[in-house]
Structures are given as C-alpha cells and as structure tokens.
C-alpha atoms as a PDB file:
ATOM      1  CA  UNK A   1     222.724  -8.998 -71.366  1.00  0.00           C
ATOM      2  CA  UNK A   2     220.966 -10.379 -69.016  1.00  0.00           C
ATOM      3  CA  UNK A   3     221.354 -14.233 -68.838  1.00  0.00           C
ATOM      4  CA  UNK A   4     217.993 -16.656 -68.706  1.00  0.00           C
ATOM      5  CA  UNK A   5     217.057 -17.894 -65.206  1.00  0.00           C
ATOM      6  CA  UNK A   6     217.706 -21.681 -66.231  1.00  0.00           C
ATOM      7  CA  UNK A   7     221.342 -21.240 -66.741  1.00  0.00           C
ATOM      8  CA  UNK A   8     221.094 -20.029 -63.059  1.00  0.00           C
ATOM      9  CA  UNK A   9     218.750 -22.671 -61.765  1.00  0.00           C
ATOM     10  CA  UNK A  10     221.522 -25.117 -63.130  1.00  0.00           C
ATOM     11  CA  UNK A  11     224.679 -23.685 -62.047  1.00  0.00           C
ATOM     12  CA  UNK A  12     223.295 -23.837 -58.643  1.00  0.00           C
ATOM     13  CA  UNK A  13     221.919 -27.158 -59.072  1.00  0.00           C
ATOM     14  CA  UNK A  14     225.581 -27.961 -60.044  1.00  0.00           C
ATOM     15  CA  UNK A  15     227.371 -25.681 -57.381  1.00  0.00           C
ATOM     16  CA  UNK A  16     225.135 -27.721 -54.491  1.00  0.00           C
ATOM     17  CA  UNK A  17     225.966 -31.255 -55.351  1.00  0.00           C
ATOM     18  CA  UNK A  18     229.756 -30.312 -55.658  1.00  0.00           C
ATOM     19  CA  UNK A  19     230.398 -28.611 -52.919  1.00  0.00           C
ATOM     20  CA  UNK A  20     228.249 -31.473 -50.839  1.00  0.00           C
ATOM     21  CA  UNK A  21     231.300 -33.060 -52.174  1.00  0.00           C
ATOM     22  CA  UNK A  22     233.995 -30.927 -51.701  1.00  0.00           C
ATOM     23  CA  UNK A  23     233.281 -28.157 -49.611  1.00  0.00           C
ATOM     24  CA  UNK A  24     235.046 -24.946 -48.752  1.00  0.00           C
ATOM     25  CA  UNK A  25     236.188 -23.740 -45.622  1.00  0.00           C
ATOM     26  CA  UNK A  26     235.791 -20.615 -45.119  1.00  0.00           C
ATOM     27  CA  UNK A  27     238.085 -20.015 -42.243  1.00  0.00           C
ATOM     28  CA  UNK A  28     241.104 -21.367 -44.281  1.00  0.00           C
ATOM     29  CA  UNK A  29     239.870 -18.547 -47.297  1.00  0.00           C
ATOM     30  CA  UNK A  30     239.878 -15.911 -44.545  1.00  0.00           C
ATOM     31  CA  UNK A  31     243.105 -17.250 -43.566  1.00  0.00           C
ATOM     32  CA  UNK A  32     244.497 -16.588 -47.107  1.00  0.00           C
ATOM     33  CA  UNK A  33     242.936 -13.040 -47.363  1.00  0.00           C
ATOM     34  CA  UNK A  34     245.311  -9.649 -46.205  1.00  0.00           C
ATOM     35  CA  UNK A  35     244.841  -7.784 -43.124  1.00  0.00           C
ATOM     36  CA  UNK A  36     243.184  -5.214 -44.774  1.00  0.00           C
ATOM     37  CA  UNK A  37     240.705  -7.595 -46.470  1.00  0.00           C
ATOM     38  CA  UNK A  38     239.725  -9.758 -43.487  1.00  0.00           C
ATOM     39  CA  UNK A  39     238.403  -6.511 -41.859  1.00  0.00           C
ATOM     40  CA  UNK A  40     236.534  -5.287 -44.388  1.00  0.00           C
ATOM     41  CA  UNK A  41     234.992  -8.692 -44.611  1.00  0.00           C
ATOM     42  CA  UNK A  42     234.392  -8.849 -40.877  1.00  0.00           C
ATOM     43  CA  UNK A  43     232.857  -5.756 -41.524  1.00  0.00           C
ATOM     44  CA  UNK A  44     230.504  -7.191 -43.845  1.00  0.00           C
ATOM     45  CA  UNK A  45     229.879  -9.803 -42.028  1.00  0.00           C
ATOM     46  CA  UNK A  46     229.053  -8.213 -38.994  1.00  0.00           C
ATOM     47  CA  UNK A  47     226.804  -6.018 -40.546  1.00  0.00           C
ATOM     48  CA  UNK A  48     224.456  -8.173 -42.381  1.00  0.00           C
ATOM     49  CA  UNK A  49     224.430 -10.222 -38.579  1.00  0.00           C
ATOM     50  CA  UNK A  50     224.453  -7.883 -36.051  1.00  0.00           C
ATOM     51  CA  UNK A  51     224.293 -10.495 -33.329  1.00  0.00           C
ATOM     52  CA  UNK A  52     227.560 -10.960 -31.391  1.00  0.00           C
ATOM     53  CA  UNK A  53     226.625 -13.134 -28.812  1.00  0.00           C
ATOM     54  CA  UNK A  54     225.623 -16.888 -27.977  1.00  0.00           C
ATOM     55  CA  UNK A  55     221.093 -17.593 -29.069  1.00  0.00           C
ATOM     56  CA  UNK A  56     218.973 -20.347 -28.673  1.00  0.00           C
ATOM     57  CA  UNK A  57     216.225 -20.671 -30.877  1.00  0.00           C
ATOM     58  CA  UNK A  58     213.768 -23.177 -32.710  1.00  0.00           C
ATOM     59  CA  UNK A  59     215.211 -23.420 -36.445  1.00  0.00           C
ATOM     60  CA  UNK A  60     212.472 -23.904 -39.345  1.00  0.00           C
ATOM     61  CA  UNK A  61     214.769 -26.470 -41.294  1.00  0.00           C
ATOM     62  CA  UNK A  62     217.815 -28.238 -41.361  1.00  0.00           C
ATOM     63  CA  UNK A  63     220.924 -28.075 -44.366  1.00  0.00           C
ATOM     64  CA  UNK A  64     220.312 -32.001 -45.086  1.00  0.00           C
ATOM     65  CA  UNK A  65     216.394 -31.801 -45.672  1.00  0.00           C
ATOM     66  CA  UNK A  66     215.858 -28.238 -46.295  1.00  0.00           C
ATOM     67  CA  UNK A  67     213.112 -28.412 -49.332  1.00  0.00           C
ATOM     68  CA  UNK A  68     212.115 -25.841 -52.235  1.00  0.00           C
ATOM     69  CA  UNK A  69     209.048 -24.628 -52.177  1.00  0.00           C
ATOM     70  CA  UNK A  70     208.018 -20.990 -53.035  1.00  0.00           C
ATOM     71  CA  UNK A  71     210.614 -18.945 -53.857  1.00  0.00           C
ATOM     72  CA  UNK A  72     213.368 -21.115 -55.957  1.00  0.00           C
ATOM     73  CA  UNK A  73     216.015 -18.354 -56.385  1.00  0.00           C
ATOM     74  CA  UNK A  74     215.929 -18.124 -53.089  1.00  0.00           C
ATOM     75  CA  UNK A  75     216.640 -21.380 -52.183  1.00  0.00           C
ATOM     76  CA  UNK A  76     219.066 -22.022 -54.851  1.00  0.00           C
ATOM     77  CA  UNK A  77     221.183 -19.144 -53.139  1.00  0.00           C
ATOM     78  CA  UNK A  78     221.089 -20.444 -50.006  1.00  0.00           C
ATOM     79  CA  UNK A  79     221.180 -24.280 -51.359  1.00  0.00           C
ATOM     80  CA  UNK A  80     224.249 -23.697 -53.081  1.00  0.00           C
ATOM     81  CA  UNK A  81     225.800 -21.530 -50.325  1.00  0.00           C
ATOM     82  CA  UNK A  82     224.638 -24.450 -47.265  1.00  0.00           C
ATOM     83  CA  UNK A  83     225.793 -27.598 -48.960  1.00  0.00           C
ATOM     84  CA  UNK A  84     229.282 -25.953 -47.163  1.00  0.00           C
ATOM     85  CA  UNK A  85     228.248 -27.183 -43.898  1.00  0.00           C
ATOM     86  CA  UNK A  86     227.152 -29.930 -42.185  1.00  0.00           C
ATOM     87  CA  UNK A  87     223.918 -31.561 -43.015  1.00  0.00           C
ATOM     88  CA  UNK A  88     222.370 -31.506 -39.549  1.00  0.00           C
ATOM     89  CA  UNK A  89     222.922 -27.732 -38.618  1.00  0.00           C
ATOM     90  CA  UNK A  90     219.445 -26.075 -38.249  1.00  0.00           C
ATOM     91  CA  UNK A  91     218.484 -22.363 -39.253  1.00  0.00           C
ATOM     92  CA  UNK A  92     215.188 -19.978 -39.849  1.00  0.00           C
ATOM     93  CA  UNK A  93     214.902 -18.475 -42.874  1.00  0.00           C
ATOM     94  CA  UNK A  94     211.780 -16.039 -44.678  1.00  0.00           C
ATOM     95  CA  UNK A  95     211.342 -15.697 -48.433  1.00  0.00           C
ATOM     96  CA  UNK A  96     210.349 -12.614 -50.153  1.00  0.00           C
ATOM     97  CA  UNK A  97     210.051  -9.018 -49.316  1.00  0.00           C
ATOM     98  CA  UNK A  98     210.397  -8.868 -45.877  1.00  0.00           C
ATOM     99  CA  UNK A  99     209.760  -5.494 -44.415  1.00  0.00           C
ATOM    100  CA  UNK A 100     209.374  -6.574 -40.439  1.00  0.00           C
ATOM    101  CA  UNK A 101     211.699  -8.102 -38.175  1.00  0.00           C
ATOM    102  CA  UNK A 102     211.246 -11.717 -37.016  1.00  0.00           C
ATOM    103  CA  UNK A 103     211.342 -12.985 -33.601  1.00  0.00           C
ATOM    104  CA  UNK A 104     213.813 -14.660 -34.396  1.00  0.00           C
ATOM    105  CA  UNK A 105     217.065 -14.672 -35.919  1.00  0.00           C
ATOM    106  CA  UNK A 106     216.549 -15.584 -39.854  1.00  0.00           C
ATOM    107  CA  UNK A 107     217.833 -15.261 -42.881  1.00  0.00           C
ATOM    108  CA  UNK A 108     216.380 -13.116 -45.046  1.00  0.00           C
ATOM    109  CA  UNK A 109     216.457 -10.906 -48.258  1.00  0.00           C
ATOM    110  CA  UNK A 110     215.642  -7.993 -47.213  1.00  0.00           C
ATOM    111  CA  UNK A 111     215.366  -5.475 -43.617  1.00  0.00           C
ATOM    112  CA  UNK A 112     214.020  -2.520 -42.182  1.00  0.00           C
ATOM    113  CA  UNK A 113     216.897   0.177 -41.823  1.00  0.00           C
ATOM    114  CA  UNK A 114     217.550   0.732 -38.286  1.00  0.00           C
ATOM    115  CA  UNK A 115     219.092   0.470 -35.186  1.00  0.00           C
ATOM    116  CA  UNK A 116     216.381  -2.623 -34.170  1.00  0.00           C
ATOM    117  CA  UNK A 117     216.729  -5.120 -36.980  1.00  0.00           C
ATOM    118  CA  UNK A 118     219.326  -7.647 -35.857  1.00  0.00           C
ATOM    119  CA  UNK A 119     216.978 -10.601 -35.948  1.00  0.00           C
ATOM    120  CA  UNK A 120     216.927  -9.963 -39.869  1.00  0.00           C
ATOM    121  CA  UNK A 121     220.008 -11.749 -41.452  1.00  0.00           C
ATOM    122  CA  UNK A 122     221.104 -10.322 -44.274  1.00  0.00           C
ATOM    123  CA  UNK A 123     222.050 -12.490 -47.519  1.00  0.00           C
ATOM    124  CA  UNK A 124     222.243 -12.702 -51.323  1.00  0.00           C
ATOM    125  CA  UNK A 125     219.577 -14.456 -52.081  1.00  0.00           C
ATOM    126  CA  UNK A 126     217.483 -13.678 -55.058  1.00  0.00           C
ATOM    127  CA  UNK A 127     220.641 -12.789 -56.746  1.00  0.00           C
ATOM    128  CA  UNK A 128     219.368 -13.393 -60.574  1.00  0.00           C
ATOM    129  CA  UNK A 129     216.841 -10.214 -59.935  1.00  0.00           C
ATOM    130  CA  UNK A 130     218.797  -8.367 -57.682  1.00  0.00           C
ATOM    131  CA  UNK A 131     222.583  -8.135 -58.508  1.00  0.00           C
ATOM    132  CA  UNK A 132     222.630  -7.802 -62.602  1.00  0.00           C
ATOM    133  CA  UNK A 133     224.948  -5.620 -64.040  1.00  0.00           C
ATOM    134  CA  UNK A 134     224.979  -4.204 -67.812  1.00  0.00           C
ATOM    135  CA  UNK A 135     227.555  -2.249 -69.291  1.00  0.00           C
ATOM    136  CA  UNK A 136     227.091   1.537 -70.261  1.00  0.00           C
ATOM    137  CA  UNK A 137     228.263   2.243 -73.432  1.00  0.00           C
ATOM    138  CA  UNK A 138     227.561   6.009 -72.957  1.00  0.00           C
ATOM    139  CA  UNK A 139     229.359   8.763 -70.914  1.00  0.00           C
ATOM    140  CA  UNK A 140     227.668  11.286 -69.118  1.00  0.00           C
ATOM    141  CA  UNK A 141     227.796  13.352 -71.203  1.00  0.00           C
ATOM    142  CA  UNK A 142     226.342  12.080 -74.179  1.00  0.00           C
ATOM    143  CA  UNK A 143     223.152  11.080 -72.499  1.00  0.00           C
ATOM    144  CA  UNK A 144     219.717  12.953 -72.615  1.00  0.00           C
ATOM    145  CA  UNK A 145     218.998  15.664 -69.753  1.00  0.00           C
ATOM    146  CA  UNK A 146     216.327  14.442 -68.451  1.00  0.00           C
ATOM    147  CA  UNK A 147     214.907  11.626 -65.161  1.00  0.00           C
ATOM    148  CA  UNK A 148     213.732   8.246 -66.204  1.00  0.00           C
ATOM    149  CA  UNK A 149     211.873   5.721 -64.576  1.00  0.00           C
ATOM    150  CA  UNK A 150     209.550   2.465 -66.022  1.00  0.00           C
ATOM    151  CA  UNK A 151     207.883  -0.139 -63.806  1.00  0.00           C
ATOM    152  CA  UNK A 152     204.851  -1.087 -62.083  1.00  0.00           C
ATOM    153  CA  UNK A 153     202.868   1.049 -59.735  1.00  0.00           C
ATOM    154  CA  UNK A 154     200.891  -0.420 -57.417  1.00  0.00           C
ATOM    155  CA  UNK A 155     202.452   1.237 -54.076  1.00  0.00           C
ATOM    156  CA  UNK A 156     200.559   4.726 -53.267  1.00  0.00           C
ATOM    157  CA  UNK A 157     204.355   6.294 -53.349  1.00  0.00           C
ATOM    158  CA  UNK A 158     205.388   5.197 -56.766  1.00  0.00           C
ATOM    159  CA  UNK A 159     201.565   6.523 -57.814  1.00  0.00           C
ATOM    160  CA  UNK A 160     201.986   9.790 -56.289  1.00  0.00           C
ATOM    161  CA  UNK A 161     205.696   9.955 -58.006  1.00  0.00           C
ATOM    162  CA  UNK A 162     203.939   9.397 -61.302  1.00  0.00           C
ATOM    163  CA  UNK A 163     200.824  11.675 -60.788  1.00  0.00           C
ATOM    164  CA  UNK A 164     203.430  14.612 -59.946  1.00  0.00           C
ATOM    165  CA  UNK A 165     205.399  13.740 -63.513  1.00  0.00           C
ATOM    166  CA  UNK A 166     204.206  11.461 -65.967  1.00  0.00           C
ATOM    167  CA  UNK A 167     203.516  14.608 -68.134  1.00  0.00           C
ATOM    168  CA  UNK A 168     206.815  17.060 -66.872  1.00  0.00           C
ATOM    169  CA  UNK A 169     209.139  17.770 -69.577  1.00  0.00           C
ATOM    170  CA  UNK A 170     212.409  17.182 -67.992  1.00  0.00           C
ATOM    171  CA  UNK A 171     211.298  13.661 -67.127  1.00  0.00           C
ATOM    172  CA  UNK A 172     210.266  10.646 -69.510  1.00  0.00           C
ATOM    173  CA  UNK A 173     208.535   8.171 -66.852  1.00  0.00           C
ATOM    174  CA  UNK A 174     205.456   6.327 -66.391  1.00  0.00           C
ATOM    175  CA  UNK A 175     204.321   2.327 -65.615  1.00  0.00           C
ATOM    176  CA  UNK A 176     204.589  -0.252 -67.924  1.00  0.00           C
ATOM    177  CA  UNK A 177     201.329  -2.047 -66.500  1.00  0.00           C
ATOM    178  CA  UNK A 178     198.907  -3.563 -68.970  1.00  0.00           C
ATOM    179  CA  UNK A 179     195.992  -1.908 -67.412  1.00  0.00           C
ATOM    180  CA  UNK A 180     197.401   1.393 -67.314  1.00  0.00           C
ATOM    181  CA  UNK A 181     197.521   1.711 -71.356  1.00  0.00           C
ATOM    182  CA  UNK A 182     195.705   4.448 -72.749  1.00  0.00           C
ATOM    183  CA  UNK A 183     195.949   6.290 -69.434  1.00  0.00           C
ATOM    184  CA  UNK A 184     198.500   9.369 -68.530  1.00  0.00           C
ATOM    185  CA  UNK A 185     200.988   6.846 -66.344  1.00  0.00           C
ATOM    186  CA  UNK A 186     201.338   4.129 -68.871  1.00  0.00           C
ATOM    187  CA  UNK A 187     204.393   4.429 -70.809  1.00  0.00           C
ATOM    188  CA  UNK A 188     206.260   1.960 -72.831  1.00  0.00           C
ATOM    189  CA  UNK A 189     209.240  -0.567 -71.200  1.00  0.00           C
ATOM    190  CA  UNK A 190     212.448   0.764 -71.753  1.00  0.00           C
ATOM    191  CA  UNK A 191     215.208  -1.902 -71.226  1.00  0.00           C
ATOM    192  CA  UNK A 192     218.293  -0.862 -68.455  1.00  0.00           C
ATOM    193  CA  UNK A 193     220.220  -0.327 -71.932  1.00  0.00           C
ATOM    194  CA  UNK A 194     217.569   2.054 -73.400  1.00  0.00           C
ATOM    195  CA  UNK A 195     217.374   3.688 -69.906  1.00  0.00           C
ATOM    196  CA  UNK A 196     220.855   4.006 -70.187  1.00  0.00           C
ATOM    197  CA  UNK A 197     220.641   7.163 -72.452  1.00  0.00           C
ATOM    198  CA  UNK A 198     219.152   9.663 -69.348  1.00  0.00           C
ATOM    199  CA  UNK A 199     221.322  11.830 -67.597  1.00  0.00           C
ATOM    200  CA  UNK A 200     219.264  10.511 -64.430  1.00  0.00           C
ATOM    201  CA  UNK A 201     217.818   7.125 -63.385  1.00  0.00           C
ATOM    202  CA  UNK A 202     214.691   7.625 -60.926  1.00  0.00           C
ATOM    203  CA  UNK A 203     214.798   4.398 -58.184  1.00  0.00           C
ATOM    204  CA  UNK A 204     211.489   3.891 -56.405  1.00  0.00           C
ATOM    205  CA  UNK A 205     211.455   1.373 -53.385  1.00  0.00           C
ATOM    206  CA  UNK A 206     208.587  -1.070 -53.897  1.00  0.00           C
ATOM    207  CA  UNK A 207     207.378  -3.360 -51.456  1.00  0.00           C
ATOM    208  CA  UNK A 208     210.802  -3.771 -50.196  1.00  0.00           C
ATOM    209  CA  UNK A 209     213.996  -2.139 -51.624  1.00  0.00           C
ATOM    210  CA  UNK A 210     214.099  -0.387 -55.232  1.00  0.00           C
ATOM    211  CA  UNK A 211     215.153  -3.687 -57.600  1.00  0.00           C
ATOM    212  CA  UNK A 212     216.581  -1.568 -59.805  1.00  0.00           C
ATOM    213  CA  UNK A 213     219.199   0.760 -57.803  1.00  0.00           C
ATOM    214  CA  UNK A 214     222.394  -1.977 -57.838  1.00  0.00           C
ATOM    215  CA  UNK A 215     222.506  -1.733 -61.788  1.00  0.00           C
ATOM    216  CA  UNK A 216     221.910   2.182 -61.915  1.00  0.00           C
ATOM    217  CA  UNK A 217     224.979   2.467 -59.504  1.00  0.00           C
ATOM    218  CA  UNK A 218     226.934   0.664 -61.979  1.00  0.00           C
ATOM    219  CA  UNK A 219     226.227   2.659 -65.139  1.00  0.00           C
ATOM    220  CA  UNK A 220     227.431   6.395 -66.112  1.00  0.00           C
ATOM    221  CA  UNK A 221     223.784   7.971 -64.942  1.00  0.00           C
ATOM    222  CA  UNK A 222     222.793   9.437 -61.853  1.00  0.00           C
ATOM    223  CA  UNK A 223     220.330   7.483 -59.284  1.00  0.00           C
ATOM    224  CA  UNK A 224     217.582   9.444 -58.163  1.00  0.00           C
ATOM    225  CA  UNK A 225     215.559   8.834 -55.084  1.00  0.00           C
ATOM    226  CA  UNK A 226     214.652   9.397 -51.625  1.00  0.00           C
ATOM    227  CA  UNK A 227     216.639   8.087 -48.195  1.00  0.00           C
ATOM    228  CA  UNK A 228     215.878   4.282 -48.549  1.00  0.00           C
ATOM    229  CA  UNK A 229     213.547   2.680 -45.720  1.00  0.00           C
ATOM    230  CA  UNK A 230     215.073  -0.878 -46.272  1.00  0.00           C
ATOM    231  CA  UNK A 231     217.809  -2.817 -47.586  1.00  0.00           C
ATOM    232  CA  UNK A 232     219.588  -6.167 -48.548  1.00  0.00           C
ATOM    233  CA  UNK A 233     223.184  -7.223 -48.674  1.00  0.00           C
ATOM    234  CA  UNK A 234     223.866  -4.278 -51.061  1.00  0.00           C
ATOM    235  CA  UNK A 235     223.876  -2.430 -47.754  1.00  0.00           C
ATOM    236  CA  UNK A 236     221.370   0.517 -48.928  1.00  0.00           C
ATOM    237  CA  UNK A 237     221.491   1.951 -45.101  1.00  0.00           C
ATOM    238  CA  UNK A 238     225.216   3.034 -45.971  1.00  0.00           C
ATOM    239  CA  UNK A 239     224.783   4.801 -49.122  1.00  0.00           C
ATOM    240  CA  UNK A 240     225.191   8.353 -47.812  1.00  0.00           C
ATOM    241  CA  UNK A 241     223.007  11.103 -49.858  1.00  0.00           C
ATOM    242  CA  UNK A 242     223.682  13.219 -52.535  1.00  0.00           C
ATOM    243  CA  UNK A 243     227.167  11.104 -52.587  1.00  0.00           C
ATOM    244  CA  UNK A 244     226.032   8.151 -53.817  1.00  0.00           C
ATOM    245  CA  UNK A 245     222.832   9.173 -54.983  1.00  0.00           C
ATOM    246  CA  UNK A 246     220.902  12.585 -55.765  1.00  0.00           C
ATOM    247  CA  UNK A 247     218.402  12.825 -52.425  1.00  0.00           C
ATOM    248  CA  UNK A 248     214.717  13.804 -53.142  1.00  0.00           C
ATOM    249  CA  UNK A 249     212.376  14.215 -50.483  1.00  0.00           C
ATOM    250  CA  UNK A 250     210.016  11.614 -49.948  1.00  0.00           C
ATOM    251  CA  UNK A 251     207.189  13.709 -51.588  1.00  0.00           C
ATOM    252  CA  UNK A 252     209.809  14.251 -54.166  1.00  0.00           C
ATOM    253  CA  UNK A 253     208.873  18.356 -54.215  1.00  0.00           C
ATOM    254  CA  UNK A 254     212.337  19.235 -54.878  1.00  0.00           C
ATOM    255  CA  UNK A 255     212.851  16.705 -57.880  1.00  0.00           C
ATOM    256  CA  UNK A 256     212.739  19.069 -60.630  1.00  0.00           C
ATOM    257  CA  UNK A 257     215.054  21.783 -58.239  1.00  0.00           C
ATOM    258  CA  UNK A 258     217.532  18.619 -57.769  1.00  0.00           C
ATOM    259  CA  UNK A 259     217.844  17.940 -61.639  1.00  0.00           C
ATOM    260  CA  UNK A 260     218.363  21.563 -62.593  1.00  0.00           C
ATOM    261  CA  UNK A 261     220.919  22.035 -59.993  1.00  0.00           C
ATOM    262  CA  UNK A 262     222.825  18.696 -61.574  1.00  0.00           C
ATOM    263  CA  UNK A 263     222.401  19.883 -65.357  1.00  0.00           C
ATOM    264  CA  UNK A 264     224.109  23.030 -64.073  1.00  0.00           C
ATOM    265  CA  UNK A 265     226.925  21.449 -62.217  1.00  0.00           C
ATOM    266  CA  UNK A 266     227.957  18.260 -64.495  1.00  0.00           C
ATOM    267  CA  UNK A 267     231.353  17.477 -62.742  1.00  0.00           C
ATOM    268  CA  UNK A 268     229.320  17.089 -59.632  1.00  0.00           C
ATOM    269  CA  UNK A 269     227.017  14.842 -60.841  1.00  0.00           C
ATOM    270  CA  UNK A 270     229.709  13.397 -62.096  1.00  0.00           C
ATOM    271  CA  UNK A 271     231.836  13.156 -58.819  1.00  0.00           C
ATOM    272  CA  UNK A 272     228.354  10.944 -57.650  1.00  0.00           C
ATOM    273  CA  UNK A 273     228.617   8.640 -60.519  1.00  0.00           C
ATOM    274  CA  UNK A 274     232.115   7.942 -59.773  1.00  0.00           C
ATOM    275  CA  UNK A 275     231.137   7.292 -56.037  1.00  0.00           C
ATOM    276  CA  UNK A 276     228.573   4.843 -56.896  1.00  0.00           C
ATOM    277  CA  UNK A 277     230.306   3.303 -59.444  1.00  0.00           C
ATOM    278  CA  UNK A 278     233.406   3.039 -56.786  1.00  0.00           C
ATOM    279  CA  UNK A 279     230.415   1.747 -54.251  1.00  0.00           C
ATOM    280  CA  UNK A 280     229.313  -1.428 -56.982  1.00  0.00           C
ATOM    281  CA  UNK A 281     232.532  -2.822 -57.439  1.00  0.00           C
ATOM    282  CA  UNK A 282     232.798  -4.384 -54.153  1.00  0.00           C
ATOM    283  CA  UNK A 283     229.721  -6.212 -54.877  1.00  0.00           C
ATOM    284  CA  UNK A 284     231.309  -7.456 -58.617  1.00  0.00           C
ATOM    285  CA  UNK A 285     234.303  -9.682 -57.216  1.00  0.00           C
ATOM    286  CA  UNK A 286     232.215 -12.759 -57.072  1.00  0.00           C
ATOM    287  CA  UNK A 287     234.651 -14.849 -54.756  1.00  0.00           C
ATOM    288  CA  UNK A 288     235.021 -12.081 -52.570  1.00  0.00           C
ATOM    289  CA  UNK A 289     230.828 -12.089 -52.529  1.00  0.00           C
ATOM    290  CA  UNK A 290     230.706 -16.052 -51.703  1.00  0.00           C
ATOM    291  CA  UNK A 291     233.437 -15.958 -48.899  1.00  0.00           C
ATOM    292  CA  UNK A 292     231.414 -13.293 -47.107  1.00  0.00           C
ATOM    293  CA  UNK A 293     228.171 -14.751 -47.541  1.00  0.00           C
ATOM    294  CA  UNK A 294     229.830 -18.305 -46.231  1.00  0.00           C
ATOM    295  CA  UNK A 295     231.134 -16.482 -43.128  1.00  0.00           C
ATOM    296  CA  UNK A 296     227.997 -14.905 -42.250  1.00  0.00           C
ATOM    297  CA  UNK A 297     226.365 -18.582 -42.468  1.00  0.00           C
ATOM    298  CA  UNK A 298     229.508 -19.480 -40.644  1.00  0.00           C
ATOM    299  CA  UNK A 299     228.576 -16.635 -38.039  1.00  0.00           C
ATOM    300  CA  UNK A 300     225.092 -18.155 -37.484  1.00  0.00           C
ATOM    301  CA  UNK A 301     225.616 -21.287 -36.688  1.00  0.00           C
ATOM    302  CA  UNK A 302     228.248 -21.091 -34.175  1.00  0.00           C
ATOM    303  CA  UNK A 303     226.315 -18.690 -32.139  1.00  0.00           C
ATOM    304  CA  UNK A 304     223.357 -20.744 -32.656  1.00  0.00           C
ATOM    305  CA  UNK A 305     225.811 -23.390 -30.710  1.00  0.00           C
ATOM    306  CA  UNK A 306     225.456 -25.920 -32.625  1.00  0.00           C
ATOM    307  CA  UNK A 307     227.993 -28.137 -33.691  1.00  0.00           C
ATOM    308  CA  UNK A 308     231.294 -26.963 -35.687  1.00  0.00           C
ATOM    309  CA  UNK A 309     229.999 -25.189 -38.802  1.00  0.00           C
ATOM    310  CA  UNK A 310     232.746 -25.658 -41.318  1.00  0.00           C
ATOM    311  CA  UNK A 311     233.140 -29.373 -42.793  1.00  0.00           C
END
C-alpha cells in the first residue's frame, strides 16, 4: 500500500533536523562495509557522478540556506540527505524531468543515456513517486495472458502506442485522462495491484523515464518496453534487453510477435522476471540506498574543492 505523502514530508522533516544534529559519516560506514560491498558501492557511486577529477563552478545554493520552493519531494530528499555536511558547502541542483545536460555539474533526477551526460548527477530524489514497491500476491502463472498499461497520454509516443492497441485483444490498455472518456484510448485506472493480474506490464517513458518500471521489476509480471532514452538512480542505461525486460521496438511493430513468443515459452519469461526481480533488490536495502547517495554528495563536494565534506 502505498503510504500518504505527509508521512513522508514528516519523516524527512524529522530525518533533517536530526542528523543537523548528529550526522553520519559516511567514510566511517564505508569503512564498516566488506570488500566486496565497498566496490559495488564505488560502483554506484561512480556511476551516478561520472566526474573523477578536480571542477570549479558557480553553485546555485548552499546546505545552510538552501530553500523549498517548487518541487518539495525533491528537496526533502536532498534536505534530509545534506543536513550530513557542513552548512556552508555550495552545490547546483535542477528539479523535475530533466532530459538535457547542464553546463554544469548538478544534481538532478533524471539524465539522458549516454556517453556525454556527466554534468547530470544522479540522485534519489523524488523517491515517494519513484521507488514504491507493492507486493505480488500472484505467480506467473496465475495471471491473465495478456499486456497492460493505464496512464496519461500526452507524449506523441505513448499516443501512437495506444492508437496501434487500445482495441487489440491480447492487450487491455488505454489512458485514464478525463478528457479522453467516451473515446477509444480512455480506459479505466487500474491500481499496480489490479495491474498485477497481466502476464505483461507495458512501461512507456514519459517526459523523462517510465514512473512506473521500478515497481513492475519487483512484481511476478513481465515489463514491456522499448530501449530506455533516460534514466535516474535506478540505473535504466544498465538494464540489458530481453533480460531484464521484453524489448519492443520503438514503433512497438513487434509487440504482439514479442507476447506470443513469451506465452509460448513461460520459463523464459520467467527466467526475466527472476532477473528483474534479482535487479530491484539492490535498490530495497534502504541503508545500503542512503550510504550511496551520501557518498555521491560526498563525491561532489570534494571535487568541487571545497572544504572537508563529512562533519
């Protein structure tokens, strides 16, 4: 079930004024963590900032005055994540779906995939939306065979997805906009429980990533989509296709040729729910999640050269 956004407005309000107080330091958690572990954090870390050496740069706010203004779950990520370090240091940061890279390095939610993005620094902000999990109470094979998908539609490539099969019998999809009722898209919300009952999950990148593809990873169905064009600290540019994911092509042509190959060969779609489901976990172990994001802001500010950047 998916908890209401004040409980998360005041745990962070919380999490902010204690650690202000007492603060963790990440390089004595890293200290504490295996060999194995600190690389695969290092990892991490290096991948969501891909800068490895020294930058200067004009910073858009400080930890010690940095306001909220549009966007609170943003801000309450990174407010409860900052009050770590020291007041004065100085960062950049953009809010929203970000789908460019800035000229300079910032934090942000979300990236183009790509060899040319390190000036777009990856963290978990916007968590509330982004990284819910429900449990599936069905197995695979008790669900329907067929491809679901509800949301809004306003891109042209969730449109032409819906064109091609709001009305095809092996898929029950369509938008869930007011002003689509009465028209061949519209089709009632399903819940991630009710949606939960299909064999397949259909994820459509919006403006920026596809908000629902964490959750479908974690439940018993398949996700369904084409190669991602961004991602966010869930790392979409790794997830390797028709392993952790059934591929379509971007026109999705070969949708209904992908789903009948799947019905036919169960233990392999099977084998992909197991690899996303093996793929989510990391992203589950929540002090695991806040040690990497705290070396990454670690990461940040000490080749920003500023002062030390653990308290």
């Amino acid at each position: 079930m998916k908890r209401p956004k004040v409980f998360f407005f005041l745990s962070a309000i919380w999490e902010s004024w204690f650690r202000s107080k007492f603060p963790i330091n990440p390089e004595k958690e890293f200290s504490r963590l295996s060999e194995q572990e600190r690389q695969y954090v290092m990892d991490r870390v290096d991948y969501y900032l891909k800068i490895d050496a020294p930058f200067h740069s004009d910073f858009d706010a400080e930890i010690g005055t940095f306001k909220r203004g549009k966007g609170s779950a943003y801000y309450y990520d990174m407010k409860r994540h900052l009050a770590n370090f020291d007041r004065h240091l100085g960062f950049s940061y953009l809010f929203g779906d970000i789908t460019h890279v800035p000229d300079k390095p910032s934090f942000v939610k979300s990236r183009p995939i790509g060899d040319a993005n390190e000036n777009s620094v990856l963290l978990k902000i916007n968590s509330h939306r982004h990284f819910r999990f429900f449990d599936d109470p069905y197995q695979y094979e008790e669900k329907q065979d067929l491809a679901v998908w509800r949301g809004n539609a306003p891109q042209p490539h969730r449109k032409l997805f819906l064109d091609k099969f709001s009305d095809h019998p092996m898929c029950d999809v369509g938008s869930v906009e007011a002003e689509n009722k009465g028209s061949a898209i519209y089709k009632p919300f399903l819940s991630p429980q009710e949606q939960m009952r299909y064999k397949f999950i259909v994820s459509l990148e919006g403006y920026d990533v596809a908000s629902n593809l964490k959750w479908v990873m974690a439940t018993n169905s398949v996700a369904v989509m084409p190669e991602p064009h961004y991602e966010t600290w869930f790392m979409e540019g790794r997830l390797i296709p028709d392993f952790h994911y059934i591929c379509v092509k971007p026109d999705y042509s070969d949708l209904e040729e992908k789903l009948r190959y799947f019905l036919a060969h169960p233990e392999k779609a099977k084998a992909i729910v197991a690899n996303a489901n093996a793929y989510v976990k990391h992203f589950r172990d929540r002090k695991m999640e806040r040690l990497i994001f705290l070396m990454v802001l670690q990461k940040y500010f000490k080749l920003s050269q500023q002062a030390q950047a653990s308290r």
